[in-house]
Protein backbone atom coordinates (compact mmCIF):
# COMPACT_ATOMS: atom_id res chain seq x y z
CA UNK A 1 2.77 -97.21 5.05
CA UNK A 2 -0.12 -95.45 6.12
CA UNK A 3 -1.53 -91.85 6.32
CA UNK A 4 0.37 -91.06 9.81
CA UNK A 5 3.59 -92.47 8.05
CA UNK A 6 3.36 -90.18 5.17
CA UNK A 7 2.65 -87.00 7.33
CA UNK A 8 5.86 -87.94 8.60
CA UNK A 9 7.81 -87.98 5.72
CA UNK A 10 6.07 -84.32 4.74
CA UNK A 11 7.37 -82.95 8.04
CA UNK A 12 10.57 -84.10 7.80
CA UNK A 13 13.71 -82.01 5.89
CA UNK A 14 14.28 -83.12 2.42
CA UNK A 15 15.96 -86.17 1.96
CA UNK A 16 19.70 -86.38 1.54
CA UNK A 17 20.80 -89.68 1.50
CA UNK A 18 21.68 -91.71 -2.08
CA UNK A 19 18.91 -94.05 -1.20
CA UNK A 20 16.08 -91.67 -0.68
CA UNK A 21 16.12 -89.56 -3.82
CA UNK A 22 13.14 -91.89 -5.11
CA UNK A 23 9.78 -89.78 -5.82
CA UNK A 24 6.55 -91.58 -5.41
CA UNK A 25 3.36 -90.06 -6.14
CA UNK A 26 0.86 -91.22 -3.41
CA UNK A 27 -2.83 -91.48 -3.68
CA UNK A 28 -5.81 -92.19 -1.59
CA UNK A 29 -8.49 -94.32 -2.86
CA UNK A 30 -11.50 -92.25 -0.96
CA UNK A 31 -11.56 -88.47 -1.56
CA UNK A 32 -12.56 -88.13 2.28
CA UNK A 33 -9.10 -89.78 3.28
CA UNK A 34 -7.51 -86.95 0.86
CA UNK A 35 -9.27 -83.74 2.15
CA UNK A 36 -8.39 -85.26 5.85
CA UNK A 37 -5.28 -85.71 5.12
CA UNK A 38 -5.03 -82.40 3.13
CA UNK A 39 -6.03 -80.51 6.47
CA UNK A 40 -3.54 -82.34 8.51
CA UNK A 41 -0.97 -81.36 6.21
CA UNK A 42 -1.75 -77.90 5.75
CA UNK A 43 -1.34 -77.64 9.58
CA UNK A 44 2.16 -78.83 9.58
CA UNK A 45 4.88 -76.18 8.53
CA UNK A 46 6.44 -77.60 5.80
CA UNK A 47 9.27 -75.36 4.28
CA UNK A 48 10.15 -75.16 0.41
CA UNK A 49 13.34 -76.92 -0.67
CA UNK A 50 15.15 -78.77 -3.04
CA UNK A 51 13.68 -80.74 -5.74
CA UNK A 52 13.24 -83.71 -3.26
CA UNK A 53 10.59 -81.74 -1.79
CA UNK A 54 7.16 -82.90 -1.00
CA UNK A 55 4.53 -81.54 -3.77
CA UNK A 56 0.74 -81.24 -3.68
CA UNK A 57 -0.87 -81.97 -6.67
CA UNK A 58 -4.28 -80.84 -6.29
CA UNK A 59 -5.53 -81.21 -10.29
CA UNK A 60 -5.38 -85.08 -9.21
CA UNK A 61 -5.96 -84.82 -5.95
CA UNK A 62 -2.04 -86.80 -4.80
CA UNK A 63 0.81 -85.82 -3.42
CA UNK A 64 4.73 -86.43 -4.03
CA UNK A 65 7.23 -87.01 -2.02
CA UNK A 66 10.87 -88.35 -1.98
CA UNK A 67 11.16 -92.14 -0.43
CA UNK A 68 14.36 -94.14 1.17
CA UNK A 69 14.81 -97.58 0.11
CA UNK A 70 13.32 -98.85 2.92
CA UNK A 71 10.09 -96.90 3.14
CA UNK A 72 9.14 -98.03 -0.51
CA UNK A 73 9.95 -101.95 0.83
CA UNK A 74 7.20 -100.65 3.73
CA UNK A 75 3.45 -102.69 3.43
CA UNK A 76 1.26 -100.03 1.89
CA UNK A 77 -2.28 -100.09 3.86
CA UNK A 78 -4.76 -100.66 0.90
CA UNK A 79 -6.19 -97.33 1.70
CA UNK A 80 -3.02 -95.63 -0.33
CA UNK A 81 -2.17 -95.88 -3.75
CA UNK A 82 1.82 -95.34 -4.80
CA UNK A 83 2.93 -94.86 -7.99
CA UNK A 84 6.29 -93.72 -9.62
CA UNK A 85 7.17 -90.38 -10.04
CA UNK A 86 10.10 -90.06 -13.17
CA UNK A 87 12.00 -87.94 -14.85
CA UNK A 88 11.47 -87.43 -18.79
CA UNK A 89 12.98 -85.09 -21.48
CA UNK A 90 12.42 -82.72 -23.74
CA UNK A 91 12.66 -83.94 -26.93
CA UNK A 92 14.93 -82.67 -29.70
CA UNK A 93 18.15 -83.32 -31.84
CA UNK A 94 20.47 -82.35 -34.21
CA UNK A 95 21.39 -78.83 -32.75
CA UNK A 96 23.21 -76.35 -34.51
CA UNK A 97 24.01 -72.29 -34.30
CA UNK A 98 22.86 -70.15 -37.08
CA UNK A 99 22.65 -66.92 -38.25
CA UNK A 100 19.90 -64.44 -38.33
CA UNK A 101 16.53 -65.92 -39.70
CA UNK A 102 14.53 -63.44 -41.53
CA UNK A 103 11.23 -64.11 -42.74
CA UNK A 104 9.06 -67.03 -42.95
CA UNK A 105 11.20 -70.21 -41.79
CA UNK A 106 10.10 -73.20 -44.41
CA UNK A 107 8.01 -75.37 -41.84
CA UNK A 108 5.61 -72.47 -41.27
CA UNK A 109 5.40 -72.34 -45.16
CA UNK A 110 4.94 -75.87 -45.46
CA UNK A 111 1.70 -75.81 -43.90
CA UNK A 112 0.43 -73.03 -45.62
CA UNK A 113 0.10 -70.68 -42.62
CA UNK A 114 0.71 -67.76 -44.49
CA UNK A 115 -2.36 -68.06 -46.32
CA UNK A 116 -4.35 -68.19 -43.67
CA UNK A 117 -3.43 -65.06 -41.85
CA UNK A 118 -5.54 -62.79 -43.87
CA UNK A 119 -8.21 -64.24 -42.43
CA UNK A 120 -6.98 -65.33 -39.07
CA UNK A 121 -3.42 -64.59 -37.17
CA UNK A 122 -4.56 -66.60 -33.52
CA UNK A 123 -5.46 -63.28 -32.14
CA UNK A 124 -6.32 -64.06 -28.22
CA UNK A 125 -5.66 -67.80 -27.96
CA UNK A 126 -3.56 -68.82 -25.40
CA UNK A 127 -0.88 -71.70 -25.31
CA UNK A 128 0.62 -72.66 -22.36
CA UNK A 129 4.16 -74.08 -23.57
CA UNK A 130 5.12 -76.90 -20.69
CA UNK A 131 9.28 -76.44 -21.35
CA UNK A 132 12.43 -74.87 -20.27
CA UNK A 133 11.09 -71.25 -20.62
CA UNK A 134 11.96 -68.71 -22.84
CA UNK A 135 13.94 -65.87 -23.49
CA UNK A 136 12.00 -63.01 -22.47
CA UNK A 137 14.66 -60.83 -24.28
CA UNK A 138 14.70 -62.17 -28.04
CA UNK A 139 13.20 -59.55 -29.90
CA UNK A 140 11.37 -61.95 -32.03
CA UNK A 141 9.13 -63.08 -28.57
CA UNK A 142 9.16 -59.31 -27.12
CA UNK A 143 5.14 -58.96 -28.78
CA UNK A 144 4.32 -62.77 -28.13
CA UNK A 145 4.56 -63.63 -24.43
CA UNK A 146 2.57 -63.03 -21.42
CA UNK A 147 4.24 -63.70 -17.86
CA UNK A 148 3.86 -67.66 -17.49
CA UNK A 149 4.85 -69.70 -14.09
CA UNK A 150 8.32 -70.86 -13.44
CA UNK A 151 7.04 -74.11 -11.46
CA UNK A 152 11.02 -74.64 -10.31
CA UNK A 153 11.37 -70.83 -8.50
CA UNK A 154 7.92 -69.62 -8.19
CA UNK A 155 9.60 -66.02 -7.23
CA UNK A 156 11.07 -65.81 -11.16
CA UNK A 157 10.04 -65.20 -14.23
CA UNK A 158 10.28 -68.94 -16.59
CA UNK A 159 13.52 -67.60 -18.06
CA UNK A 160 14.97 -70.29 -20.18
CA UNK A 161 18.28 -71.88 -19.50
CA UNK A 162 17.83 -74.66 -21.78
CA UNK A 163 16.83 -73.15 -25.07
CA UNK A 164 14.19 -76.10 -26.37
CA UNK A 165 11.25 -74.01 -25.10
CA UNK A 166 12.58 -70.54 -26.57
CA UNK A 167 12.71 -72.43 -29.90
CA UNK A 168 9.25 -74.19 -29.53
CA UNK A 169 8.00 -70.66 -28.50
CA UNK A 170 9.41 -69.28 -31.72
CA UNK A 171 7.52 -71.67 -33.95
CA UNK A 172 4.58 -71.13 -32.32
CA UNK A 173 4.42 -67.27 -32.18
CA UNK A 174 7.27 -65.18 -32.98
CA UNK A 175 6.47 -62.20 -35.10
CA UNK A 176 9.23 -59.94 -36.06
CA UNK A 177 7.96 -59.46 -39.50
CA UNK A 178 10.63 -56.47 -39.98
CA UNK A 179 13.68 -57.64 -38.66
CA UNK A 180 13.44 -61.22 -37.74
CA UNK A 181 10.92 -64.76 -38.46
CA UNK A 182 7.81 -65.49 -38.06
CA UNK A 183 5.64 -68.16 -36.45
CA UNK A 184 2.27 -70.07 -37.49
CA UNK A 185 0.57 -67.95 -35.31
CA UNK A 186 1.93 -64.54 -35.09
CA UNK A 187 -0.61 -62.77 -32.99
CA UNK A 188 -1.51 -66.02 -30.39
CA UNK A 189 -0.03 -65.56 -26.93
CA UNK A 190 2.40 -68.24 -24.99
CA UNK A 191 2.43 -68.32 -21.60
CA UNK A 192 5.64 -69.86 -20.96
CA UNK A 193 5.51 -73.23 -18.05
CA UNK A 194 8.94 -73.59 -16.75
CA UNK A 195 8.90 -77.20 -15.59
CA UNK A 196 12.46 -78.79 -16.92
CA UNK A 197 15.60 -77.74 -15.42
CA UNK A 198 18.51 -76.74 -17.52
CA UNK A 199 19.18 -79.93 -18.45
CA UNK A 200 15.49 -80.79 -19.90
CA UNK A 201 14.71 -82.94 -17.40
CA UNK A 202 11.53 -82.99 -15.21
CA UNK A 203 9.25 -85.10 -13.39
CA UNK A 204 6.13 -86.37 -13.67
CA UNK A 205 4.91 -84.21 -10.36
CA UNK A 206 6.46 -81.12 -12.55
CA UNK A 207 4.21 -81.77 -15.92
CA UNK A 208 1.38 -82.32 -13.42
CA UNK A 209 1.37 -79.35 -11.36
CA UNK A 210 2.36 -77.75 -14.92
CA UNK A 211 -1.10 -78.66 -16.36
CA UNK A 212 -2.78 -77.70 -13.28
CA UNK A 213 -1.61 -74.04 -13.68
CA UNK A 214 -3.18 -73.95 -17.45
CA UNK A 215 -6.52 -75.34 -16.42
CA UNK A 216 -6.41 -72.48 -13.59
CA UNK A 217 -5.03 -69.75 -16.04
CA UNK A 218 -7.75 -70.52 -18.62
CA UNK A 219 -5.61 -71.81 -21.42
CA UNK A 220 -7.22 -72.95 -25.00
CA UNK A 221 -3.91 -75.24 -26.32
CA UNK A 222 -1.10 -76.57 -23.81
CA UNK A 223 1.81 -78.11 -26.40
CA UNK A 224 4.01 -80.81 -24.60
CA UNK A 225 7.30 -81.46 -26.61
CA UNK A 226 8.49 -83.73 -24.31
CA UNK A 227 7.61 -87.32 -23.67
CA UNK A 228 8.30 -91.11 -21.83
CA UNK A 229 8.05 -94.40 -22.58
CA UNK A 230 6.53 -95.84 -18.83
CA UNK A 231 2.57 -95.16 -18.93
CA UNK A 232 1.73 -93.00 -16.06
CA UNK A 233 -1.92 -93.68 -14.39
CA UNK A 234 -0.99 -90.32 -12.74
CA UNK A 235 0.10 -87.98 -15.47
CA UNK A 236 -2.83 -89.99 -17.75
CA UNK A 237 -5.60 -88.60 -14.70
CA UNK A 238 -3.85 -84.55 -14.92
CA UNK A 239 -4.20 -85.15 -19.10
CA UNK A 240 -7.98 -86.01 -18.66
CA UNK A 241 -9.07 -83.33 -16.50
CA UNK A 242 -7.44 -80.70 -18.95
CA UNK A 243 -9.34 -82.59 -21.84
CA UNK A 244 -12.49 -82.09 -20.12
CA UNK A 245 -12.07 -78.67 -19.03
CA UNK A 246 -12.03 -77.87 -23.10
CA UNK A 247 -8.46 -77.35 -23.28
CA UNK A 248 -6.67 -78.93 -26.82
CA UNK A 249 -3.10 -81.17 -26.31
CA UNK A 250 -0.97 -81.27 -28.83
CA UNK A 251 2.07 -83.99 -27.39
CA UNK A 252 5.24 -85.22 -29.20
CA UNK A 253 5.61 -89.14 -30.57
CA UNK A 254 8.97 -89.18 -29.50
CA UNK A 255 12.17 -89.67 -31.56
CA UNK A 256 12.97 -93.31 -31.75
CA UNK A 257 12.37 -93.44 -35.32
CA UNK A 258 10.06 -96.97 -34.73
CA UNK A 259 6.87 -98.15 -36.11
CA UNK A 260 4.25 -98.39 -33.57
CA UNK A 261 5.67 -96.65 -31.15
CA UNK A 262 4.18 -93.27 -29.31
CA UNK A 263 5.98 -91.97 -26.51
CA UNK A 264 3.23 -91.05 -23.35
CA UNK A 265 1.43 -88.44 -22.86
CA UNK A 266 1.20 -88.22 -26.85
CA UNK A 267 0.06 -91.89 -26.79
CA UNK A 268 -2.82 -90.93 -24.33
CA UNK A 269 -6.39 -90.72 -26.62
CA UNK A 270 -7.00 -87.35 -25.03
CA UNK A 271 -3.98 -85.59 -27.29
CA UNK A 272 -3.47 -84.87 -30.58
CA UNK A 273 -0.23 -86.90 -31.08
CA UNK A 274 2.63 -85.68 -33.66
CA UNK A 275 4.96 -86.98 -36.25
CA UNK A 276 7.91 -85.33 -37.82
CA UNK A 277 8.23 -84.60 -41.90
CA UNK A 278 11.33 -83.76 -43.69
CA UNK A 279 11.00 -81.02 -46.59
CA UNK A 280 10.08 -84.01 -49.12
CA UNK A 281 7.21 -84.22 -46.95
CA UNK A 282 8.10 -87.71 -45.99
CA UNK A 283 8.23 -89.19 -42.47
CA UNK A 284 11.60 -88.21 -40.63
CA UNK A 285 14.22 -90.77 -40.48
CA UNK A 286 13.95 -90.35 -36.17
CA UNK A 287 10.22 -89.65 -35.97
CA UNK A 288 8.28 -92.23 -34.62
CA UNK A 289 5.59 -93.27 -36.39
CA UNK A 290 2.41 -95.77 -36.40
CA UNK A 291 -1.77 -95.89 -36.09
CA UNK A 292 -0.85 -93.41 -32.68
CA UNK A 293 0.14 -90.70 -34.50
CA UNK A 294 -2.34 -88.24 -35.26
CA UNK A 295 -0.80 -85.70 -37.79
CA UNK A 296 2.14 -85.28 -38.63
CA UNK A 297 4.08 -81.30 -39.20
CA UNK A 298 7.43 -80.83 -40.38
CA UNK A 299 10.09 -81.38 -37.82
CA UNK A 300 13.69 -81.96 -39.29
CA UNK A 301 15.76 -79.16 -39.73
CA UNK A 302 13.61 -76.26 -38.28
CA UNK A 303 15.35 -73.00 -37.72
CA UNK A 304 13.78 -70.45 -34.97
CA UNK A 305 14.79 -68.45 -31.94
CA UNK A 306 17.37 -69.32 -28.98
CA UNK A 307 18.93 -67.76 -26.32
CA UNK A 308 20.33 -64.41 -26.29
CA UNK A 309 18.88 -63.42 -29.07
CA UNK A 310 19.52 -66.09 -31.37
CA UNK A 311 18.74 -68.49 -34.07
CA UNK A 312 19.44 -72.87 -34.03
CA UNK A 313 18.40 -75.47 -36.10
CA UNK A 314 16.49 -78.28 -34.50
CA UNK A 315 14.84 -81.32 -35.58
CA UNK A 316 12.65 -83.57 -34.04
CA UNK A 317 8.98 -84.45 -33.13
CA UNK A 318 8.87 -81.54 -30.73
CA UNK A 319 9.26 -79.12 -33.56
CA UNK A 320 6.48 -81.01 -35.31
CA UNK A 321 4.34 -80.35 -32.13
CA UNK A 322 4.99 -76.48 -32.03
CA UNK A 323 3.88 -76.42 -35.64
CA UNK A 324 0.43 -78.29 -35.10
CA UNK A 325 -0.02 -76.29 -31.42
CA UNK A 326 0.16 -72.60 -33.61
CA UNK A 327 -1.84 -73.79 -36.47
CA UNK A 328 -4.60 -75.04 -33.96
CA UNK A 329 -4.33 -71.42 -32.21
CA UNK A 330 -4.85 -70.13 -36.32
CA UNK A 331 -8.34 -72.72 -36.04
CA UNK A 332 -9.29 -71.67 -32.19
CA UNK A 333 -9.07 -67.36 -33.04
CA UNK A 334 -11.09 -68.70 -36.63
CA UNK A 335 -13.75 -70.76 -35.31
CA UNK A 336 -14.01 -70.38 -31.26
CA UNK A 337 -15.64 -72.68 -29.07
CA UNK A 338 -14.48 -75.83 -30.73
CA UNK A 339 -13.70 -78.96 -28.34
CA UNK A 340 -11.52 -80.65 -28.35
CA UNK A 341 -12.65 -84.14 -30.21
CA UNK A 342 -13.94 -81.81 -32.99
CA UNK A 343 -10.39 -79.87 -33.32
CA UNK A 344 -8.77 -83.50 -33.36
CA UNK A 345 -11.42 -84.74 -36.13
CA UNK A 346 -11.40 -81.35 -38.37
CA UNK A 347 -7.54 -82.06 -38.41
CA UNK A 348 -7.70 -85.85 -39.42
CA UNK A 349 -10.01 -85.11 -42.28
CA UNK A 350 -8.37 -82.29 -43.58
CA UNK A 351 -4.22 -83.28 -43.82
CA UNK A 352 -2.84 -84.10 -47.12
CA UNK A 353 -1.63 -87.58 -47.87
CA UNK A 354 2.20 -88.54 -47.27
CA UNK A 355 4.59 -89.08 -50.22
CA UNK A 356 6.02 -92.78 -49.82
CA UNK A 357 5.56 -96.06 -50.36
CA UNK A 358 5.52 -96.97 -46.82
CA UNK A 359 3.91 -93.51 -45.70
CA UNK A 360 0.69 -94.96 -43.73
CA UNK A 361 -2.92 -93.99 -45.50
CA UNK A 362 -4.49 -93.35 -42.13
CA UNK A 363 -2.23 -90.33 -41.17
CA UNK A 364 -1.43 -87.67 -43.39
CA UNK A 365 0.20 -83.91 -42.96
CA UNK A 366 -0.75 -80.79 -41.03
CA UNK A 367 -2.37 -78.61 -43.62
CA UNK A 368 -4.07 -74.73 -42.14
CA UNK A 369 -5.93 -74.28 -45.41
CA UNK A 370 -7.58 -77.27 -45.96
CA UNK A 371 -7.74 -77.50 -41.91
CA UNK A 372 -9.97 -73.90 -42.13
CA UNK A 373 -11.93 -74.97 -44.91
CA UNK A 374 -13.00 -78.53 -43.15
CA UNK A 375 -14.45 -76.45 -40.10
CA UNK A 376 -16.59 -74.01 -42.33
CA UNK A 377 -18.35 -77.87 -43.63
């Protein structure tokens, strides 16, 4: 397959057949061959459709496209680079309805973000939430959002159909101090990234073009509470570039509940990786755990907002993740200007040590106080 071949396939309808619903991303080894084939592409009139297809994905400089069986069986000139293009999942579990939460759920008390907001509430920090969306509508959010992207329908608003990234949102941010919870970081700002479908399910192209849109909007934190087990060279290249442009990731380990196991992009050196603690402030029967986690926040059992209005309980490493992503914003509006590699190392020597016997010495739990007073040393 060469670059003729692939301008081809961008020309041509999405495809339909059972045997071509297989996304590759493509690459080209020389930029030159990229911006020549990015100007013969941008000639062709390619119309929007389905999720099958063809995406640019400029922040790594590929594209993605849907292949039959018999195009990926094709020679590949050595020119082109192909890689898979899956599908991963939010994470989260245990899901049940509750009633209104007032107040200060116990996670955010846990790690003692109340204390800190005399002195800091995340005032102008901006997290870009890579999720389902949110409900625009739950009066606990109404003060905490700006606009966002909705990367599946670019003409709507990221309204949530899911209900993981209303809840994530919620942990982060919500502040209905009167009438309904609060989050870590009541006065930070998420910019909701609608990249999984109803059923929390996305694809690697999705996340990408997902963390392009916060390195363009300017974000300081992008939390991913989602993850894979299949290393990605691709998604790995879109998670270095936000890195370097200064931007802090805060990823999910993944709920396997195994030792030495990180799902990507959380096992990827460039994020701040995250465990799940129960109330005993032990590791979480699911969460996974290991020298690849980086912190770990609580994550079993966390009540916050949902659709329409309302409250579940969650648990899983994804609730861990929202935790550590507000409490960073707390950090960022504190102390501003901090990199990345310095947020990662003020965290590491500031979390308090695990209770159990088989709770690892390297890791500990997300503490904002002790977190605040390591960047004033």
């Amino acid at each position: 397959m060469d670059r003729t071949a692939i301008l081809r396939l961008l020309q041509r309808p999405p495809a339909q057949s059972p045997s071509c619903t297989k996304r590759r991303i493509i690459h080209f080894k020389r930029r030159n061959d990229y911006l020549r084939f990015l100007q013969e592409w941008s000639e062709l009139r390619v119309l929007p459709g389905d999720e099958h297809a063809p995406r640019h994905l400029p922040l790594i400089e590929a594209f993605s496209l849907s292949l039959c069986d018999e195009q990926l069986d094709a020679p590949t000139r050595e020119d082109i680079l192909m890689e898979e293009d899956p599908l991963l999942a939010v994470d989260g579990t245990a899901l049940k309805q509750t009633g209104r939460e007032k107040g200060i759920p116990w996670g955010v008390q846990e790690i003692k973000a109340p204390h800190a907001w005399s002195t800091t509430t995340g005032h102008r920090i901006k997290i870009g939430v890579i999720d389902t969306g949110v409900d625009f509508s739950h009066p606990d959010l109404k003060h905490s959002l700006a606009r966002g992207i909705n990367l599946l329908n670019r003409a709507a608003l990221p309204h949530d159909d899911n209900g993981h990234g209303t809840h994530i949102a919620g942990t982060i941010a919500a502040a209905n101090q009167l009438r309904g919870m609060i989050g870590v970081a009541p006065r930070s700002t998420v910019y909701p990234v609608k990249a999984f479908d109803h059923n929390g399910s996305a694809f690697v192209s999705d996340i990408i073009m997902g963390i392009d849109w916060c390195v363009r909007s300017r974000m300081n934190i992008i939390n991913m509470s989602f993850g894979m087990k299949t290393r990605s060279k691709s998604l790995l290249h879109a998670v270095t570039n936000a890195f370097n442009a200064g931007i802090i990731i805060v990823a999910s380990s993944g709920n396997d509940g195994k030792r030495k196991s990180v799902d990507y992009p959380a096992k990827y050196p460039q994020t701040i990786s995250v465990g799940a603690t129960n109330r005993l402030r032990r590791i979480a029967p699911f969460s996974n755990r290991g020298i690849h986690i980086d912190i770990y926040a609580p994550g079993e059992k966390i009540l916050s907002s949902w659709l329409r209005g309302k409250y579940h309980e969650m648990s899983g490493t994804s609730m861990a993740t929202s935790h550590v992503s507000g409490a960073i914003a707390l950090l960022l509006a504190y102390q501003p200007g901090l990199a990345p590699a310095e947020i990662k190392a003020i965290m590491k020597r500031s979390m308090l040590p695990l209770r159990g016997t088989k709770a690892p010495r390297l890791t500990g739990e997300l503490d904002v106080m002790r977190m605040i007073a390591a960047a004033d040393r």
